[in-house]
Every structure is written in structure tokens, then in C-alpha cells.
N, C-alpha and C. Protein backbone atom coordinates (compact mmCIF):
# COMPACT_ATOMS: atom_id res chain seq x y z
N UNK A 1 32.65 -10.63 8.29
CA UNK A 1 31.99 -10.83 9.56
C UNK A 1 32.35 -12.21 10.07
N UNK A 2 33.00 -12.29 10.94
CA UNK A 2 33.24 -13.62 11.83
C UNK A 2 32.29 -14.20 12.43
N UNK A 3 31.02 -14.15 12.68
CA UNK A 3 29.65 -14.65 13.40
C UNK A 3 28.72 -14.51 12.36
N UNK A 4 27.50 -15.26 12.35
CA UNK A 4 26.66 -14.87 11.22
C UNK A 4 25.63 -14.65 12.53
N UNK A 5 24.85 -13.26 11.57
CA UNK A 5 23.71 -12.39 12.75
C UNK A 5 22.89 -12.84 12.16
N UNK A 6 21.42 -13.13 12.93
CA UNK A 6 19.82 -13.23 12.67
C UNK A 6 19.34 -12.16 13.41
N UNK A 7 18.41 -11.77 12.06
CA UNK A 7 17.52 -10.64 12.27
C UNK A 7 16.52 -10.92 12.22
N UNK A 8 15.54 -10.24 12.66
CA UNK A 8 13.50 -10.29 12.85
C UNK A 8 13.35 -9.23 12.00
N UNK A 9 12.78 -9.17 10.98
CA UNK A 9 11.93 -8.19 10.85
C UNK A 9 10.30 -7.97 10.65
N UNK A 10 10.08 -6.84 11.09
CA UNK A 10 8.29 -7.03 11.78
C UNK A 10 7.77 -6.16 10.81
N UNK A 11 6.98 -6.48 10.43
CA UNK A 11 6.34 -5.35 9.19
C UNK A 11 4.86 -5.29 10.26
N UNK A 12 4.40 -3.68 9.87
CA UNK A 12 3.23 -2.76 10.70
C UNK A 12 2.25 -3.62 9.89
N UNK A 13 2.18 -3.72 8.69
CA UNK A 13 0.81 -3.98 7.78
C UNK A 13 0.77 -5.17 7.35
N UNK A 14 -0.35 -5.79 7.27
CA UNK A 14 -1.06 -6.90 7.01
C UNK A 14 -1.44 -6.66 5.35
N UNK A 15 -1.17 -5.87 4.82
CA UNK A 15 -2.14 -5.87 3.96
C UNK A 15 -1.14 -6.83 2.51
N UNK A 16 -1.78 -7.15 1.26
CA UNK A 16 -1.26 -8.37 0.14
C UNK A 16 0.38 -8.00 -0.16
N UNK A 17 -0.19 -6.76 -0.53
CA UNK A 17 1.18 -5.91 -1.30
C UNK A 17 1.71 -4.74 -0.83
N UNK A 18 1.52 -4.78 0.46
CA UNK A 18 2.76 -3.79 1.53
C UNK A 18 3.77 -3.23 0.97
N UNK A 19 3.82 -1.91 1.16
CA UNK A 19 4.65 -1.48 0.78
C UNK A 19 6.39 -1.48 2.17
N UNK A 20 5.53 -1.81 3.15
CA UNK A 20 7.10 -1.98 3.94
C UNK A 20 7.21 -2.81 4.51
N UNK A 21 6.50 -4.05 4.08
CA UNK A 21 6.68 -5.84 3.91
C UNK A 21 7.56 -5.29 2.59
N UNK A 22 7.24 -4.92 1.57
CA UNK A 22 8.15 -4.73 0.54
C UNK A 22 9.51 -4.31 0.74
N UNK A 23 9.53 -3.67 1.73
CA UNK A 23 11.02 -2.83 2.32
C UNK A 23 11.91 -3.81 3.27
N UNK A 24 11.22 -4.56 3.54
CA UNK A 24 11.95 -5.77 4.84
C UNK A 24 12.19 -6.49 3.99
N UNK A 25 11.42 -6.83 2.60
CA UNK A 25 12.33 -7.67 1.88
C UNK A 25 13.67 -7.39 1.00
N UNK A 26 13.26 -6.09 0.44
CA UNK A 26 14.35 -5.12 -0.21
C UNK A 26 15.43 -5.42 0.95
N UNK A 27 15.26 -5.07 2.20
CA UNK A 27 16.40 -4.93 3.22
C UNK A 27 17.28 -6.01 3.28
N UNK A 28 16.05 -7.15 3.32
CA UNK A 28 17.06 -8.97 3.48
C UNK A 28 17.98 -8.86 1.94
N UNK A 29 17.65 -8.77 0.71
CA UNK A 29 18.46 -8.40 -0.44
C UNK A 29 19.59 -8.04 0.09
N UNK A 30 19.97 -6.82 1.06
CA UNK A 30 21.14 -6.05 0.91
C UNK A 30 21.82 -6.02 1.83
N UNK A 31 21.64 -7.26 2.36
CA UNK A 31 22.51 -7.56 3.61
C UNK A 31 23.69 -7.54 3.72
N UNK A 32 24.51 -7.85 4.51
CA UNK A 32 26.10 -8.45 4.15
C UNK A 32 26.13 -9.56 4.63
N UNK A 33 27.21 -10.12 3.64
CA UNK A 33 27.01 -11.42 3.76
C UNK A 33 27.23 -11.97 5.52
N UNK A 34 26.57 -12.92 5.31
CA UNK A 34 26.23 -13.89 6.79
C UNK A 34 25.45 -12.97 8.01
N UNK A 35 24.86 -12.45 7.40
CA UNK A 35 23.53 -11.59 8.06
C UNK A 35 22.50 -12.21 7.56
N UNK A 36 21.58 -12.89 8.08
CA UNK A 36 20.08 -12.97 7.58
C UNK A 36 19.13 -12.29 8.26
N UNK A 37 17.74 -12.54 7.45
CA UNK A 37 16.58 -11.45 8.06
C UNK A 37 15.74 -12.14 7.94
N UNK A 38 14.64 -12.74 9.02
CA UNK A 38 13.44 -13.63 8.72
C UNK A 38 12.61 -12.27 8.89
N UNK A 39 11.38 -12.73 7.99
CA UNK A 39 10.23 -11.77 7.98
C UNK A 39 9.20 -12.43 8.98
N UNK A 40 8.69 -12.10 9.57
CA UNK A 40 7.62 -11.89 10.44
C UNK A 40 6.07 -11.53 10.32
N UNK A 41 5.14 -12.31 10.00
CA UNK A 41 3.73 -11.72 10.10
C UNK A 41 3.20 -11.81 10.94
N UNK A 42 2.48 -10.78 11.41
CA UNK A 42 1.78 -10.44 12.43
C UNK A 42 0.28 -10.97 12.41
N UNK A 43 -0.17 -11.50 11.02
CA UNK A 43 -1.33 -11.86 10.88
C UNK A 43 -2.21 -12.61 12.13
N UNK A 44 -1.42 -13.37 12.30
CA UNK A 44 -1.99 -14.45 13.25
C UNK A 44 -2.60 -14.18 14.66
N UNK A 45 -1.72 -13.06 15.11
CA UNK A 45 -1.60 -12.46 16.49
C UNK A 45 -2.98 -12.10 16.84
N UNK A 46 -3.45 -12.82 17.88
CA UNK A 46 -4.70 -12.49 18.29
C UNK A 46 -4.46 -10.80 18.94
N UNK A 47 -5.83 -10.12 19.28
CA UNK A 47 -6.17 -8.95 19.93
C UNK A 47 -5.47 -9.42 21.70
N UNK A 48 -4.90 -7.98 21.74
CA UNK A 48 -4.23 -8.66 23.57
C UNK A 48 -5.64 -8.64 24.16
N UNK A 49 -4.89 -9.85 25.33
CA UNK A 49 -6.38 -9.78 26.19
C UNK A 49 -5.55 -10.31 27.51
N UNK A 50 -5.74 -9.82 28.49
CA UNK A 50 -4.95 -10.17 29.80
C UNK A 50 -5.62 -11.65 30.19
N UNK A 51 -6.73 -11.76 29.82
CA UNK A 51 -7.69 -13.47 30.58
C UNK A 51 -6.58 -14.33 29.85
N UNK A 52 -6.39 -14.21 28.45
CA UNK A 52 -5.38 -14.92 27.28
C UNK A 52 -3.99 -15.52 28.56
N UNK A 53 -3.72 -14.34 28.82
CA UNK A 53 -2.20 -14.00 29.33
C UNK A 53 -2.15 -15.39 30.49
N UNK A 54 -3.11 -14.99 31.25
CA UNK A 54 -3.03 -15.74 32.79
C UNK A 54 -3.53 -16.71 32.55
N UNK A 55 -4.30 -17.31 31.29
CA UNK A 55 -5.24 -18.31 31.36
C UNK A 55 -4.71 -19.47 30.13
N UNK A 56 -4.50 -19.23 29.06
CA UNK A 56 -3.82 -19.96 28.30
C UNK A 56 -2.89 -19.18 26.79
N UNK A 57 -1.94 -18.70 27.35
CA UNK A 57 -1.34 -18.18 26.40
C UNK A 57 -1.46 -18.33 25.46
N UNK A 58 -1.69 -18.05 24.45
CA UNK A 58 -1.40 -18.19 22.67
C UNK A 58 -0.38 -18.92 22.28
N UNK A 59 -0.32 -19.94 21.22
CA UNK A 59 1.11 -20.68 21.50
C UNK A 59 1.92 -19.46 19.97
N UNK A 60 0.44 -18.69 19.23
CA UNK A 60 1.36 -18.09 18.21
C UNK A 60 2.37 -16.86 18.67
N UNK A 61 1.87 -16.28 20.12
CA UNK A 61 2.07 -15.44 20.52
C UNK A 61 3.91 -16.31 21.39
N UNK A 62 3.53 -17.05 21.98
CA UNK A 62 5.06 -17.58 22.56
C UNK A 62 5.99 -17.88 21.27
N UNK A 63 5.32 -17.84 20.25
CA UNK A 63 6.55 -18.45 19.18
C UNK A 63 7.00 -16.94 18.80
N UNK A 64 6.49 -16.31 18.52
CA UNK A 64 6.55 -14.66 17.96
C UNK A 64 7.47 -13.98 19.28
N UNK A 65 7.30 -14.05 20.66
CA UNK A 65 8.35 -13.73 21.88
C UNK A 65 9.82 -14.51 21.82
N UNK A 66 9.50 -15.88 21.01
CA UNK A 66 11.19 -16.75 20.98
C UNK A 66 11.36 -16.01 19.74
N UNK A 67 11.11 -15.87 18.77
CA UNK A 67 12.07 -15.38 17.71
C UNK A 67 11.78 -14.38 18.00
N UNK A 68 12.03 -13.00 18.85
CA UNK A 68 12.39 -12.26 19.00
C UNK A 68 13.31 -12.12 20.11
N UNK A 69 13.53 -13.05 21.05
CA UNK A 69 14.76 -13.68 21.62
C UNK A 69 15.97 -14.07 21.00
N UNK A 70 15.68 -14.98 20.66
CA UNK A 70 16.26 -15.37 19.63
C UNK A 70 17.13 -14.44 18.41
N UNK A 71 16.59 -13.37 18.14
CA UNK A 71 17.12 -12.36 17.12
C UNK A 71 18.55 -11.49 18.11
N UNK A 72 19.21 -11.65 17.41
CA UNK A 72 20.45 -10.48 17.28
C UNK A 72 19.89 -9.28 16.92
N UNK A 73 19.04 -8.81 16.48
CA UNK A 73 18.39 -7.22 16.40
C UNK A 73 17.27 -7.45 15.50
N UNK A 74 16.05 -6.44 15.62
CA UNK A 74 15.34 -6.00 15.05
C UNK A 74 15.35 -5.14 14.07
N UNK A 75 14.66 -5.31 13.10
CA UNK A 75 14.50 -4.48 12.36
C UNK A 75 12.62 -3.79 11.77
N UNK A 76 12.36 -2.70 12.76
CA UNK A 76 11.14 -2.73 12.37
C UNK A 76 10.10 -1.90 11.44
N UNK A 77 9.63 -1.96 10.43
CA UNK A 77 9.16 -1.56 9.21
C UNK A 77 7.40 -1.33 9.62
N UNK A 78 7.31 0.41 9.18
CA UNK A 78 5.70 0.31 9.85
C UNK A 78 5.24 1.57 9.18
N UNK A 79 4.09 1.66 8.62
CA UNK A 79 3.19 2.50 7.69
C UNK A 79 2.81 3.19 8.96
N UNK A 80 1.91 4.57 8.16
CA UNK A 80 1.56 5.44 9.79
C UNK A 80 -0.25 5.27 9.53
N UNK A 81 -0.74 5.25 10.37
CA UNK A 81 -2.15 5.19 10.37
C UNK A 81 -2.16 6.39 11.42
N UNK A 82 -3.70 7.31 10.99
CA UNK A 82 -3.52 8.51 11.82
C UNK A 82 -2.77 8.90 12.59
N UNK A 83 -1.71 9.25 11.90
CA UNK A 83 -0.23 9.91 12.90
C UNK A 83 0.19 9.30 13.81
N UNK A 84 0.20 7.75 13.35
CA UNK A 84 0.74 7.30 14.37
C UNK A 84 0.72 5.56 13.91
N UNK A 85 1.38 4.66 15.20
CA UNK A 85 1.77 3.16 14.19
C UNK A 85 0.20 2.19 14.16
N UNK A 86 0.44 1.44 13.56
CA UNK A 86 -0.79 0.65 13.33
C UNK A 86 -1.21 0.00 14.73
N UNK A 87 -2.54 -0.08 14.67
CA UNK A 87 -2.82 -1.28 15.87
C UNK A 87 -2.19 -2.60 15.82
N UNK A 88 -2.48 -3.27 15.05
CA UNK A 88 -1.41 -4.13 14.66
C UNK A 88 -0.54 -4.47 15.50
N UNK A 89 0.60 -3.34 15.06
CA UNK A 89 1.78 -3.63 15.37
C UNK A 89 1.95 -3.40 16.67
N UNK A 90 1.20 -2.73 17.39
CA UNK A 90 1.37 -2.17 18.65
C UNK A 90 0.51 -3.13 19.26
N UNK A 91 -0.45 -3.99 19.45
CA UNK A 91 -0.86 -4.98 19.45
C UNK A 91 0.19 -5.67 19.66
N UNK A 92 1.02 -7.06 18.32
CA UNK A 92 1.84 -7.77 19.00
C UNK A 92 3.15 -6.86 20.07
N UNK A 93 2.95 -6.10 19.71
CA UNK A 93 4.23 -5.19 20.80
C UNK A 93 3.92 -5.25 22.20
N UNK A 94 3.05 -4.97 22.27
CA UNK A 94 1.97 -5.31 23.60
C UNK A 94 1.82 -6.78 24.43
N UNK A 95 1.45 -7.77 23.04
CA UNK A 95 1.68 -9.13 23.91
C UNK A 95 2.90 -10.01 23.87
N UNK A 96 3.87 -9.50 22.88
CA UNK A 96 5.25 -9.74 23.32
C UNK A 96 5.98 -8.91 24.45
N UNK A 97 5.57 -8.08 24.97
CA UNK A 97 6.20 -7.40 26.23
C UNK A 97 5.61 -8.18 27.88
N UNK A 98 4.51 -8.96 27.39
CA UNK A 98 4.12 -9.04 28.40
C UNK A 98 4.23 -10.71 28.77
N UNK A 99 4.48 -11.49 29.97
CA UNK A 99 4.68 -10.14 31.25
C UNK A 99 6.16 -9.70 31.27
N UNK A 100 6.16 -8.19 31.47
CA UNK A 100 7.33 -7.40 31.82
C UNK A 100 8.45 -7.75 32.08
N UNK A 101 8.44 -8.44 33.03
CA UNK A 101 10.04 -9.36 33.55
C UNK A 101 10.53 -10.63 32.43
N UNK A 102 9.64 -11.14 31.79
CA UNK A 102 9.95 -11.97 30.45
C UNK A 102 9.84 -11.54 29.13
N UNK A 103 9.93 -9.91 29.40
CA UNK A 103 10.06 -9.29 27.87
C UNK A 103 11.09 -9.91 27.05
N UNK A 104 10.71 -10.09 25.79
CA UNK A 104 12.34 -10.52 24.92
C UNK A 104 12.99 -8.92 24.76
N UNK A 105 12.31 -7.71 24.55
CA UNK A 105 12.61 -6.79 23.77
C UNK A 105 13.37 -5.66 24.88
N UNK A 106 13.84 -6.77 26.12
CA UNK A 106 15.18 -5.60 26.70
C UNK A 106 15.98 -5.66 26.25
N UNK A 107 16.85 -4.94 26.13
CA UNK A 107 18.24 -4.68 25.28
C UNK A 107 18.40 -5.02 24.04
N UNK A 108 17.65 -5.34 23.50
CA UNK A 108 17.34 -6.13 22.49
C UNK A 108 17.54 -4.85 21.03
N UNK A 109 18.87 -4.85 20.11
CA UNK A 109 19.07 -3.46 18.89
C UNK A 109 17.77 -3.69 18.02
N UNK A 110 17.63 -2.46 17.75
CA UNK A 110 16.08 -2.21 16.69
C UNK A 110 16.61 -1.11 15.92
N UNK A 111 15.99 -1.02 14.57
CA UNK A 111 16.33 -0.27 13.98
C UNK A 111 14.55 0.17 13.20
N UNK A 112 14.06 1.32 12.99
CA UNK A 112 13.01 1.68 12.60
C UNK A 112 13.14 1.98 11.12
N UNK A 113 11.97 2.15 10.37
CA UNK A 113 11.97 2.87 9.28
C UNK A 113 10.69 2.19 8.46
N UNK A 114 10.44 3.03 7.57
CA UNK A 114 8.90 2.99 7.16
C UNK A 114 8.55 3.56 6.09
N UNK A 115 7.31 3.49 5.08
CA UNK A 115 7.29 3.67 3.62
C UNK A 115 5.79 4.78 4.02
N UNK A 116 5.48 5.60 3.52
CA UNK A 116 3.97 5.88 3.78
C UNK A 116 3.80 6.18 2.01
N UNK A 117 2.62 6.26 1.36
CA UNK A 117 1.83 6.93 0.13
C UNK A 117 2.07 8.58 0.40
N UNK A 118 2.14 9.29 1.52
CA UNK A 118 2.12 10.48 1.48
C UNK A 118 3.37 11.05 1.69
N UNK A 119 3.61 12.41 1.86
CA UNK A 119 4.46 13.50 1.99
C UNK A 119 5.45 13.61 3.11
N UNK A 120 4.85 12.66 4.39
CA UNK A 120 5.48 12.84 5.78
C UNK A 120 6.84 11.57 5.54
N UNK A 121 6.46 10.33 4.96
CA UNK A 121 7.21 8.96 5.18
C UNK A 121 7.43 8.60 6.91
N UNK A 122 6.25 8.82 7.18
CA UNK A 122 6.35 7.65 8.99
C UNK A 122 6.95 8.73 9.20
N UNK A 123 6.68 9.82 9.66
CA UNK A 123 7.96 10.54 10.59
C UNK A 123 7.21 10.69 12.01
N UNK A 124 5.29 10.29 11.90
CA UNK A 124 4.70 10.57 13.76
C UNK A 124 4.88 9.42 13.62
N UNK A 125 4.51 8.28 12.88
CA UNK A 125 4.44 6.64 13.34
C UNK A 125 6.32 6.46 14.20
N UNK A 126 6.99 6.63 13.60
CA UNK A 126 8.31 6.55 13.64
C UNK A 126 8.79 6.84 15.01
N UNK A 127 8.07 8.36 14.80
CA UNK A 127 8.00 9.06 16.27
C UNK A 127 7.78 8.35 17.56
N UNK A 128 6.67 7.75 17.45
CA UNK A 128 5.80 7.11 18.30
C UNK A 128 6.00 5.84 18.49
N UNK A 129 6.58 5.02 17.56
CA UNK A 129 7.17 3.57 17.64
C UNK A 129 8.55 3.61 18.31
N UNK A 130 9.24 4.94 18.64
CA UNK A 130 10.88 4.76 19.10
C UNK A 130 10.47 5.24 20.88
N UNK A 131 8.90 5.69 20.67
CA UNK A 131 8.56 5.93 22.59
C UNK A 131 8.53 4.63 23.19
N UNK A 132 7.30 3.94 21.93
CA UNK A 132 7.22 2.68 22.95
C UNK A 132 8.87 1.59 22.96
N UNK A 133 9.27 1.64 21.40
CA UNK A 133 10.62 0.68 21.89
C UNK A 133 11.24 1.36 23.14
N UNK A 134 11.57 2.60 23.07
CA UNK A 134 11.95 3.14 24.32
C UNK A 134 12.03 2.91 25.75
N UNK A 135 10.39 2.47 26.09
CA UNK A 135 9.50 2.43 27.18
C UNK A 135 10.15 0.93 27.23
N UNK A 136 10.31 0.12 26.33
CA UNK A 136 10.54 -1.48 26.62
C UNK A 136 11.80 -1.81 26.64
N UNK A 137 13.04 -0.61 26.78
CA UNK A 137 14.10 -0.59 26.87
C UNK A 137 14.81 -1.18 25.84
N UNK A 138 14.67 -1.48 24.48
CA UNK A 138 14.98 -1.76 23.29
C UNK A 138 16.21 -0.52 23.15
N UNK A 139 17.34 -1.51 22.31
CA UNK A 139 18.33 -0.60 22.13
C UNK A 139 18.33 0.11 20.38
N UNK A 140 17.25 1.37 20.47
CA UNK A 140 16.88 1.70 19.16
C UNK A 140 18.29 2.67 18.39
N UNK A 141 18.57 2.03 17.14
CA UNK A 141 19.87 2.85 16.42
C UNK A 141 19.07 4.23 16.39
N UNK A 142 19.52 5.22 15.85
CA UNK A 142 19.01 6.71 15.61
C UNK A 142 19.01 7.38 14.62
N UNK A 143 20.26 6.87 14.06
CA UNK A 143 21.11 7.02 12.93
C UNK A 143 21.52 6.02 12.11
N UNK A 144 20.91 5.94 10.41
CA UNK A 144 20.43 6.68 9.69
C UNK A 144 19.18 6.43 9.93
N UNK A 145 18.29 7.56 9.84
CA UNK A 145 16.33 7.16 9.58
C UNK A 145 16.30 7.11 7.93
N UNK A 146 15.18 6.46 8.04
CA UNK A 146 14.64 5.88 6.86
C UNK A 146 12.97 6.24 6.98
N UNK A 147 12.74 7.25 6.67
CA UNK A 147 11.20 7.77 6.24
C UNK A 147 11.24 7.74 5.14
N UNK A 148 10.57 6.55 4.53
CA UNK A 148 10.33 7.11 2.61
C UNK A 148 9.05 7.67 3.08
N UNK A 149 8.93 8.24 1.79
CA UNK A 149 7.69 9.55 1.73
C UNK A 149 7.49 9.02 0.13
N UNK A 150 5.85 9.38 -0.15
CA UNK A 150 5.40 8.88 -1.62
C UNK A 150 5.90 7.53 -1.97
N UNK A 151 5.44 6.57 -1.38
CA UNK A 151 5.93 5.27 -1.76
C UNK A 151 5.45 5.16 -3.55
N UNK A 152 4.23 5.04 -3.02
CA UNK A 152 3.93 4.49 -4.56
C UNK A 152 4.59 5.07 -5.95
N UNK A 153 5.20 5.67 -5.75
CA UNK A 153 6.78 6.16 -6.54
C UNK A 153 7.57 5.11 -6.79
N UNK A 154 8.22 4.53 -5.84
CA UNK A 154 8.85 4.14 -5.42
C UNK A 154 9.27 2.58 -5.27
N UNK A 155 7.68 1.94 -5.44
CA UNK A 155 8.06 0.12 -5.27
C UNK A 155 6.68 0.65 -6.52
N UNK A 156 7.12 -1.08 -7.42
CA UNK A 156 6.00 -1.32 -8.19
C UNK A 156 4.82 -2.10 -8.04
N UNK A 157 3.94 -2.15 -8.31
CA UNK A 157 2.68 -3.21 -8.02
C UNK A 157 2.02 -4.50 -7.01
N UNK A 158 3.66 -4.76 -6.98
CA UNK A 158 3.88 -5.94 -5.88
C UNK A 158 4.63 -5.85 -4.79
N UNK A 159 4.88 -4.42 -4.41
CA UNK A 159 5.62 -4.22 -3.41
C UNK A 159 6.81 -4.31 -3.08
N UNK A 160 7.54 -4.46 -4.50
CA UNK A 160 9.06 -4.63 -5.07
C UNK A 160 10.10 -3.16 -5.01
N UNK A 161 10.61 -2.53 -3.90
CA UNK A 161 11.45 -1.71 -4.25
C UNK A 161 11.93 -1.10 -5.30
N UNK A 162 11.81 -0.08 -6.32
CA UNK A 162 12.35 0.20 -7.61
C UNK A 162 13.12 1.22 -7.51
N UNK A 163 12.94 1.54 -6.95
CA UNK A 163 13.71 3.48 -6.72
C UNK A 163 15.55 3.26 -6.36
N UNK A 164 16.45 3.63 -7.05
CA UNK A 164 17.74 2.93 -7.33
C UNK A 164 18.08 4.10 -6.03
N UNK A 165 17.72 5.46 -5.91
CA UNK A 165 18.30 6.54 -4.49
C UNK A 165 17.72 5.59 -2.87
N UNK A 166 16.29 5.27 -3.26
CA UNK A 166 16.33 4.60 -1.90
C UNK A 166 16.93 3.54 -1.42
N UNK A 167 17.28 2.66 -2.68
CA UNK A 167 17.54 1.24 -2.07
C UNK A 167 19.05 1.56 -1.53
N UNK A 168 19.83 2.84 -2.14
CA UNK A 168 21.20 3.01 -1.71
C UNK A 168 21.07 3.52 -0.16
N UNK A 169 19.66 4.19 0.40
CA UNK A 169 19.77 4.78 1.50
C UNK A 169 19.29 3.81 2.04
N UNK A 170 18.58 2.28 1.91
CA UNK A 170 18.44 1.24 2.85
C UNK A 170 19.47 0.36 3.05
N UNK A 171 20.47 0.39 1.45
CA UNK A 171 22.00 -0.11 2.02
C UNK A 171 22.28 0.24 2.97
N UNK A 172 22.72 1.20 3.09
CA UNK A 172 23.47 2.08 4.07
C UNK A 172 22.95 1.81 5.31
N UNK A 173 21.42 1.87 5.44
CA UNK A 173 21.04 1.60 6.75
C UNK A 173 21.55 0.32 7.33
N UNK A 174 20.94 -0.87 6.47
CA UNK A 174 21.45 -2.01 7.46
C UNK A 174 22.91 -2.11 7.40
N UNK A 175 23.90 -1.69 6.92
CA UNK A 175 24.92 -1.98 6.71
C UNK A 175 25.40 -1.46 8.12
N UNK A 176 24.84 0.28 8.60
CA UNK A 176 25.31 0.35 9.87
C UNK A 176 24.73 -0.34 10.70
N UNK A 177 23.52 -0.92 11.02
CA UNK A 177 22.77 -1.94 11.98
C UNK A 177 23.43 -2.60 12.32
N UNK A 178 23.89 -3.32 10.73
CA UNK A 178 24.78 -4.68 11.40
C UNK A 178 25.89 -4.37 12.27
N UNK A 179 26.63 -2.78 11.62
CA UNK A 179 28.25 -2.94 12.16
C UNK A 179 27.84 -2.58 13.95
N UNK A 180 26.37 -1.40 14.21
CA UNK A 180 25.94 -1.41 15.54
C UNK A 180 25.99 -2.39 16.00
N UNK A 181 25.43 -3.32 16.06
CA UNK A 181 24.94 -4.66 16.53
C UNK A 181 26.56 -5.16 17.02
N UNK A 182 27.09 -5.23 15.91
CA UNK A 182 28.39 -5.91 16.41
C UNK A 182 28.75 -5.08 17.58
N UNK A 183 29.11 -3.30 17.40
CA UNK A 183 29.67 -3.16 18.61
C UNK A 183 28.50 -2.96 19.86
N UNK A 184 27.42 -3.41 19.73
CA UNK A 184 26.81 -3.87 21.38
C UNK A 184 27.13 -5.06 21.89
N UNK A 185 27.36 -6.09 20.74
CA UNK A 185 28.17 -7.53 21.31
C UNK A 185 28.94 -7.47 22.03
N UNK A 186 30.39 -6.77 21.12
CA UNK A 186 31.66 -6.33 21.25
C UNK A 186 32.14 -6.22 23.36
């Protein structure tokens, strides 16, 4: 790679030992070289509130809109809460879009994928997270998805990736991200 890329990645869950905070880190592991991936917590992100917006912005919220400027692509990692993505995440999605004309997240490559405990692996969250990137004109890859299903299989105790079939199918993923990314530069 002749350029070195920076990536965002946004994990859905807050919670100690995430299982796809665990996966954004597995992902930075398997980069190619001169690709990096900063992780992202959402912790901080206050509840949107439009008075916020017009009245004194959040300064955590303007720093969270530059590094996502700032990023050469997204990469975004998100558990499903009732069939669908976390508040959370849809939350900062919400006050990083806004206002509209200073979105960072036009054109901006994203790539989805997500860990759940159950049988589905994010396939409505997934669903539903590629409407709204959609809606914000984000340039979402398609190909390969990454639904793990039965995490807790899968990463151990601390949210450590173990499963030697998945980590080959999250190679693969960022490996095409990156080569995407290049040809939207290109």
C-alpha cells in the first residue's frame, strides 16, 4: 500500500467485555500493513437534544464528528437489541449527522458487521444500520457481511476473538475494505 489509511471504528455497546468492541479489536490485529483502526467509545456521548445543538454543542460530540472526518472509512461493529441497533449507537449517529449540511458521514466508506449471543448474528440490526448509513449517504461495502451468530462460542471471557473460521472471515473482510477504499480514492 503506497498511502497509509485511518480507520474509525464504532462499536454499538458500551458494555466491559463486548463482544464486538472485541471484534473491532480482532479487526485492528488483521489489518494490512499501514492501515490503522482507532476504536471509538461512545460512552461519553450525551442523549441528542436539539437545545444542545443550537445552544452549546458538546465539545465530545465535535471531537467524535472530526474523527469521523478525518477517517478514510468506517468500520462499524453493533450487537442487535430488539431487532434492531442499539440506542446508543443510533444516538451518536444522530448527533454526528447533525446539522445535515456538516455531516462528516457523506461519502464517507463503512463497512458493517456484528457479533450477537443468538442464532440471527445482527442480521435486523445490520439490516437497519445499512438504512440509516444509507439515508446519510455513507458509502456502505455489501460484500463480504459479517453476522457472527452465537458469539459466546466464539470470543473468550474478555472479549478476545478465539474462533480460528471467524477470524479468517474478518480477514477477508477488512482486507477487501481496505482494497474498496482504495478504489473510491482511486
Amino acid at each position: 500500500m503506497s498511502q497509509e489509511l485511518h480507520l474509525l471504528g464504532i462499536s454499538g455497546s458500551l458494555r466491559k467485555g463486548s463482544l464486538n468492541t472485541g471484534l473491532l479489536r480482532a479487526a485492528a490485529e488483521l489489518l494490512p500493513e499501514g492501515v490503522h483502526l482507532d476504536i471509538y467509545s461512545l460512552r461519553q456521548i450525551p442523549p441528542y437534544n436539539y437545545d444542545l445543538e443550537v445552544a452549546a454543542y458538546p465539545e465530545l460530540v465535535r471531537d467524535f464528528k472530526e474523527r469521523i472526518r478525518a477517517a478514510d472509512g468506517l468500520i462499524l461493529a453493533s450487537p442487535e437489541y430488539n431487532f434492531s441497533i442499539p440506542g446508543v449507537l443510533k444516538n451518536a449517529i444522530d448527533w454526528a449527522s447533525r446539522p445535515p449540511k456538516e455531516s462528516p458521514f457523506n461519502e464517507k466508506p463503512a463497512a458493517i458487521m456484528g457479533v450477537s449471543g443468538g442464532p440471527y448474528g445482527t442480521a435486523r440490526a445490520q439490516y437497519d444500520l445499512r438504512k440509516v448509513a444509507n439515508s446519510l449517504n455513507m458509502l456502505v461495502m455489501n460484500r463480504p457481511e459479517l453476522m457472527i451468530a452465537d458469539g459466546g462460542q466464539k470470543f473468550d471471557a474478555d472479549g478476545n476473538l478465539t474462533d480460528l473460521e471467524t477470524q479468517e472471515k474478518l480477514r477477508k473482510m477488512v482486507e477487501v475494505f481496505v482494497a474498496w477504499i482504495g478504489r473510491l480514492k482511486a
